[in-house]
Protein backbone atom coordinates (compact mmCIF):
# COMPACT_ATOMS: atom_id res chain seq x y z
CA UNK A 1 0.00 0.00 0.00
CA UNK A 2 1.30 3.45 -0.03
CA UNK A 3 1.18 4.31 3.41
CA UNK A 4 3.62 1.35 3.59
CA UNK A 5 5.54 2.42 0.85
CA UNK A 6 5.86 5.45 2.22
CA UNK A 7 6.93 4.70 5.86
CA UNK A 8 9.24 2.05 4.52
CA UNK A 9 10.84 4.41 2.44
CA UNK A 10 11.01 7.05 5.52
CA UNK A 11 12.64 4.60 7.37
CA UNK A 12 15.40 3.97 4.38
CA UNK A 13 16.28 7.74 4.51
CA UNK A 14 16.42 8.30 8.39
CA UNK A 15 19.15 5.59 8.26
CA UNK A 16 21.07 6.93 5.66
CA UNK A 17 21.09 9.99 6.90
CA UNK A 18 21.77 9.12 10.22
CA UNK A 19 25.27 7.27 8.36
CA UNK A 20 26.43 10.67 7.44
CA UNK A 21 25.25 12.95 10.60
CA UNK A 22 29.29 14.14 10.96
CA UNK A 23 29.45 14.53 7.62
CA UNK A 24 28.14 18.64 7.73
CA UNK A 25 31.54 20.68 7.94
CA UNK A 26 30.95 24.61 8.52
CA UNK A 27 34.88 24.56 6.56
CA UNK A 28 33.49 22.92 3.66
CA UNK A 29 30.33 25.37 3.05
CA UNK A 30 32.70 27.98 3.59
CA UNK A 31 34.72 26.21 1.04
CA UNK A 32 32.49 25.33 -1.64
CA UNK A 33 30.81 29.15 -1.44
CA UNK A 34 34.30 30.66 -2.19
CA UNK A 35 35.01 28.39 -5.05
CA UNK A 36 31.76 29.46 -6.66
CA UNK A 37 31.85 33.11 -6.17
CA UNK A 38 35.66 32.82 -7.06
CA UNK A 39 34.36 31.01 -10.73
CA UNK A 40 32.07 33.65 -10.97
CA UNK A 41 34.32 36.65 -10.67
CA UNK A 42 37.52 34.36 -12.83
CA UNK A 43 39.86 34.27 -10.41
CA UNK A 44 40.09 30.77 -8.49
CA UNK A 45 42.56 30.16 -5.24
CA UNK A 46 43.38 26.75 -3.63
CA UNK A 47 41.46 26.88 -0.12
CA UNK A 48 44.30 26.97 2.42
CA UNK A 49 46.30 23.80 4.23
CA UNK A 50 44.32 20.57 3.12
CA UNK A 51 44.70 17.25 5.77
CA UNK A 52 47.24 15.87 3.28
CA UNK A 53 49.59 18.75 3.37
CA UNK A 54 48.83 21.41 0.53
CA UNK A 55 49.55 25.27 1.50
CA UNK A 56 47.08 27.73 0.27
CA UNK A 57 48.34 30.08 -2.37
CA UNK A 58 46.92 32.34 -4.85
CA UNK A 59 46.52 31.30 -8.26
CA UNK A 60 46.28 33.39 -11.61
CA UNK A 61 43.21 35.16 -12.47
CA UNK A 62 40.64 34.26 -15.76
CA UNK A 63 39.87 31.14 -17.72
CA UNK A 64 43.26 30.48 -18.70
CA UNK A 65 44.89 27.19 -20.03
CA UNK A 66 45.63 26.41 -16.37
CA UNK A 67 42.13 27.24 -15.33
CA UNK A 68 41.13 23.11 -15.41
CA UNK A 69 43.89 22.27 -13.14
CA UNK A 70 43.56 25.04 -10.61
CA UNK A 71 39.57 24.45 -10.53
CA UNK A 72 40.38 20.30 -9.59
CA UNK A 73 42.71 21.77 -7.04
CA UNK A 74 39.81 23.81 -5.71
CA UNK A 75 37.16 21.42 -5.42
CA UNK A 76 39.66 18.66 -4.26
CA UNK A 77 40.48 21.25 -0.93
CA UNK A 78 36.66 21.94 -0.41
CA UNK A 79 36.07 18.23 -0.31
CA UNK A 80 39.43 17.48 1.59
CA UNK A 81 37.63 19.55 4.53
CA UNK A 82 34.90 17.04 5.08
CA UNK A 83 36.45 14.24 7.61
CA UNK A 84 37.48 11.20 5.16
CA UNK A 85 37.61 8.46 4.02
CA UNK A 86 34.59 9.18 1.78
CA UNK A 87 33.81 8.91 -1.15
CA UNK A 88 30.81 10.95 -3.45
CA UNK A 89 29.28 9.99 -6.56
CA UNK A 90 27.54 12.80 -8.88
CA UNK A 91 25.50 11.11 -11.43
CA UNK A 92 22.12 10.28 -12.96
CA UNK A 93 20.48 7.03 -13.50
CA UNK A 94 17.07 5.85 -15.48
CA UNK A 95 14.97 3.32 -13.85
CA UNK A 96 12.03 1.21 -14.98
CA UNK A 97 9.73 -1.47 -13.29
CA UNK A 98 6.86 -3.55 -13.02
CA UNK A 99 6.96 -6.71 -10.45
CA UNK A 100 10.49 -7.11 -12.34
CA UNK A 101 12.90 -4.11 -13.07
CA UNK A 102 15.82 -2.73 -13.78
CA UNK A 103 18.41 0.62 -13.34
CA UNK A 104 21.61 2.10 -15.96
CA UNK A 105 23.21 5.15 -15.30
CA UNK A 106 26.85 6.73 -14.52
CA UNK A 107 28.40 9.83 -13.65
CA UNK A 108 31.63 11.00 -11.54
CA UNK A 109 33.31 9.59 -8.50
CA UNK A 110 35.52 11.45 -5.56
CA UNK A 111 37.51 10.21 -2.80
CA UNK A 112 39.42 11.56 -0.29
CA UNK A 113 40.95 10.68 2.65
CA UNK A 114 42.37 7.47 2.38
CA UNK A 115 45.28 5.84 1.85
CA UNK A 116 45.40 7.07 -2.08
CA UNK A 117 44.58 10.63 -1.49
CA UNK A 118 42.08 12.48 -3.57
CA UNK A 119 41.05 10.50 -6.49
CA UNK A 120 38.65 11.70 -9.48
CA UNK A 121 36.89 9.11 -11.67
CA UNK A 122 34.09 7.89 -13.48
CA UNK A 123 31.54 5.19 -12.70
CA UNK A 124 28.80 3.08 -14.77
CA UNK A 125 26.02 1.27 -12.87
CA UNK A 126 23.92 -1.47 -14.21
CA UNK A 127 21.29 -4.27 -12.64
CA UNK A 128 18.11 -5.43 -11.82
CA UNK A 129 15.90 -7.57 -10.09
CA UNK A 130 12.30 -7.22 -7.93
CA UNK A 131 10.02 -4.40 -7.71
CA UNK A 132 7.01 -4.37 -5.84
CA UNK A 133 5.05 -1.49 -6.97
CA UNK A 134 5.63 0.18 -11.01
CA UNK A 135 7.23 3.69 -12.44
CA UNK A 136 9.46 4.71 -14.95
CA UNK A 137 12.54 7.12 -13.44
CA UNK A 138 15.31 9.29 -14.44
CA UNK A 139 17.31 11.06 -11.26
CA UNK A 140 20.43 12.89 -10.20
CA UNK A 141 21.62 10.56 -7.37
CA UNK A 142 24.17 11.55 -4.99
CA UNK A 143 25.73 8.76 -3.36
CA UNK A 144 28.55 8.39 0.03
CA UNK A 145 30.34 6.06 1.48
CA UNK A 146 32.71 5.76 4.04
CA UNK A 147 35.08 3.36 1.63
CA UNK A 148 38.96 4.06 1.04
CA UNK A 149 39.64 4.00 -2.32
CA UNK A 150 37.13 5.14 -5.40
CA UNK A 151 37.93 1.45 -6.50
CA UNK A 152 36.43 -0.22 -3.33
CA UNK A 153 33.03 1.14 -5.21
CA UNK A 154 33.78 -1.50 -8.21
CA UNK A 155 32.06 -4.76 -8.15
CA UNK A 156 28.33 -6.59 -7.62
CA UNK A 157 25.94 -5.34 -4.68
CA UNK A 158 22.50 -6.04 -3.47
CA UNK A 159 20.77 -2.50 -3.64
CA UNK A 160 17.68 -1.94 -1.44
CA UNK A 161 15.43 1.29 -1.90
CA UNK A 162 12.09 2.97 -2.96
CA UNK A 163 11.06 5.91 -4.60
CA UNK A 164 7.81 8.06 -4.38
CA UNK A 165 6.48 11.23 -6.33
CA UNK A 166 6.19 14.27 -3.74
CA UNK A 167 4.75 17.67 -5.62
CA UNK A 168 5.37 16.49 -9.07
CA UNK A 169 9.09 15.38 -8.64
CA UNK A 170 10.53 11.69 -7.91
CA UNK A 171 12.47 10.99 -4.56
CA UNK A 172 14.53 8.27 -3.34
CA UNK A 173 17.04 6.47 -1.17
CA UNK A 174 18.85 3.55 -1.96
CA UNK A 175 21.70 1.18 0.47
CA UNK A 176 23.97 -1.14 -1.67
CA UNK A 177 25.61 -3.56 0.60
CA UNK A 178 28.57 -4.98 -1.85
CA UNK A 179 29.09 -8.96 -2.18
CA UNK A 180 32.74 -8.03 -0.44
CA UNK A 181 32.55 -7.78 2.74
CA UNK A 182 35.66 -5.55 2.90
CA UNK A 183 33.65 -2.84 0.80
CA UNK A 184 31.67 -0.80 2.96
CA UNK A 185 27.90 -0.24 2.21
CA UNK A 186 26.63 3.14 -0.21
CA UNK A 187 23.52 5.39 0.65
CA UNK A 188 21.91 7.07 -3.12
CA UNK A 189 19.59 10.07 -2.48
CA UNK A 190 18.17 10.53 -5.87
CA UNK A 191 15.63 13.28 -7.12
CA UNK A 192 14.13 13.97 -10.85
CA UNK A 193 10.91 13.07 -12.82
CA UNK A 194 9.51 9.85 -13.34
CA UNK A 195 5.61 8.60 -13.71
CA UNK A 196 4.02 5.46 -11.37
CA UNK A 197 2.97 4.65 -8.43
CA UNK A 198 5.54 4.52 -5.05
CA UNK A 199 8.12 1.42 -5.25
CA UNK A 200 10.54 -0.48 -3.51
CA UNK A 201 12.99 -2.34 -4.89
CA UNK A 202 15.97 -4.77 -4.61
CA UNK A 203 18.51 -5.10 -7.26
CA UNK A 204 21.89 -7.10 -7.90
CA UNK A 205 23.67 -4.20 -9.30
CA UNK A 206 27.12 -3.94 -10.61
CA UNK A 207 29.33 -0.65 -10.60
CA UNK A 208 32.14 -0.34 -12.86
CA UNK A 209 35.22 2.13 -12.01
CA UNK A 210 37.77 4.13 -13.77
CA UNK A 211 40.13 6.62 -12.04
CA UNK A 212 41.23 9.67 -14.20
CA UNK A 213 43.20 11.60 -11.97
CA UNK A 214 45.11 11.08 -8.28
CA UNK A 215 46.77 13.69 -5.77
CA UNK A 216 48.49 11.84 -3.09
């Protein structure tokens, strides 16, 4: 029903979020604010002494050949302030299911604080499985963990989540809990437009990695 639906999926989300309570840094607000207004006005600084040893300096102005590089340097400090390990996942996905179902999508992957440092990549998702409920889905899902290494994310996983329409939009959570147990389980918050009626779902989903750039 959807009251059950609904409180299921309520439940989901209070446990994911209560993963990531220590997760809210006033540095990396402060951070992340900086880096945008510095975009906006051209000029972009690294964001002072980062956990793994980088000293703030200024940077050239404008949208130079070196702008790229000193813009990965910026975001890698903001996200450097949150406590690590972690890692984040930026992406969108497109779901689709009726008793029987299944999810594709990709995006970008961060990590920071472990043993490799900060670590940009990319990431590919793919599975399927049960449903109970039906709707068609596409979403920007934002996904953490607590894992080391942006390549502890690659590999099979039982995901278990829901989704429901709330004022014309389409939200959800989602837990993978990866066939290694070494890996450490992912929380997806995911929001976009889709058409149904409230699900829940568990897939056997598997993520594929590549890392495109390190800084120990």
């Amino acid at each position: 029903s959807f009251t059950s639906a609904m409180q299921s999926l309520n439940s989901l989300t209070t446990s994911a979020m209560q993963q990531f309570q220590s997760v809210g840094s006033s540095s990396f607000g402060q951070n992340l604010s900086r880096f945008g207004q510095e975009i906006g006005q051209g000029t972009v600084r690294s964001f002072g002494q980062g956990p793994f040893g980088f000293a703030s300096s200024s940077l050239s102005p404008g949208f130079g050949p070196d702008f790229p590089a000193l813009a990965m340097t910026s975001a890698a400090n903001a996200l450097e302030s949150l406590r690590g390990p972690m890692t984040l996942q930026i992406g969108g996905s497109g779901m689709a299911g009726l008793k029987g179902g299944g999810v594709s999508g990709g995006g970008v992957v961060f990590a920071w604080g472990g043993s490799d440092g900060f670590q940009v990549g990319s990431y590919s998702i793919g599975g399927g499985g049960l449903v109970a409920g039906g709707s068609v889905s596409w979403t920007l899902d934002v996904t953490l963990s607590r894992n080391q290494n942006i390549m502890d994310l690659q590999g099979p996983a039982l995901a278990s989540g829901g989704s429901a329409r709330f004022y014309g939009l389409v939200g959800g959570t989602s837990v993978s809990v990866p066939f290694d147990g070494t890996k450490l389980p992912t929380y997806t918050f995911s929001v976009g437009a889709g058409a149904g009626s409230p699900e829940l779902h568990e897939f056997v989903v598997y993520t594929s990695v590549v890392e495109l750039w390190k800084r120990r």
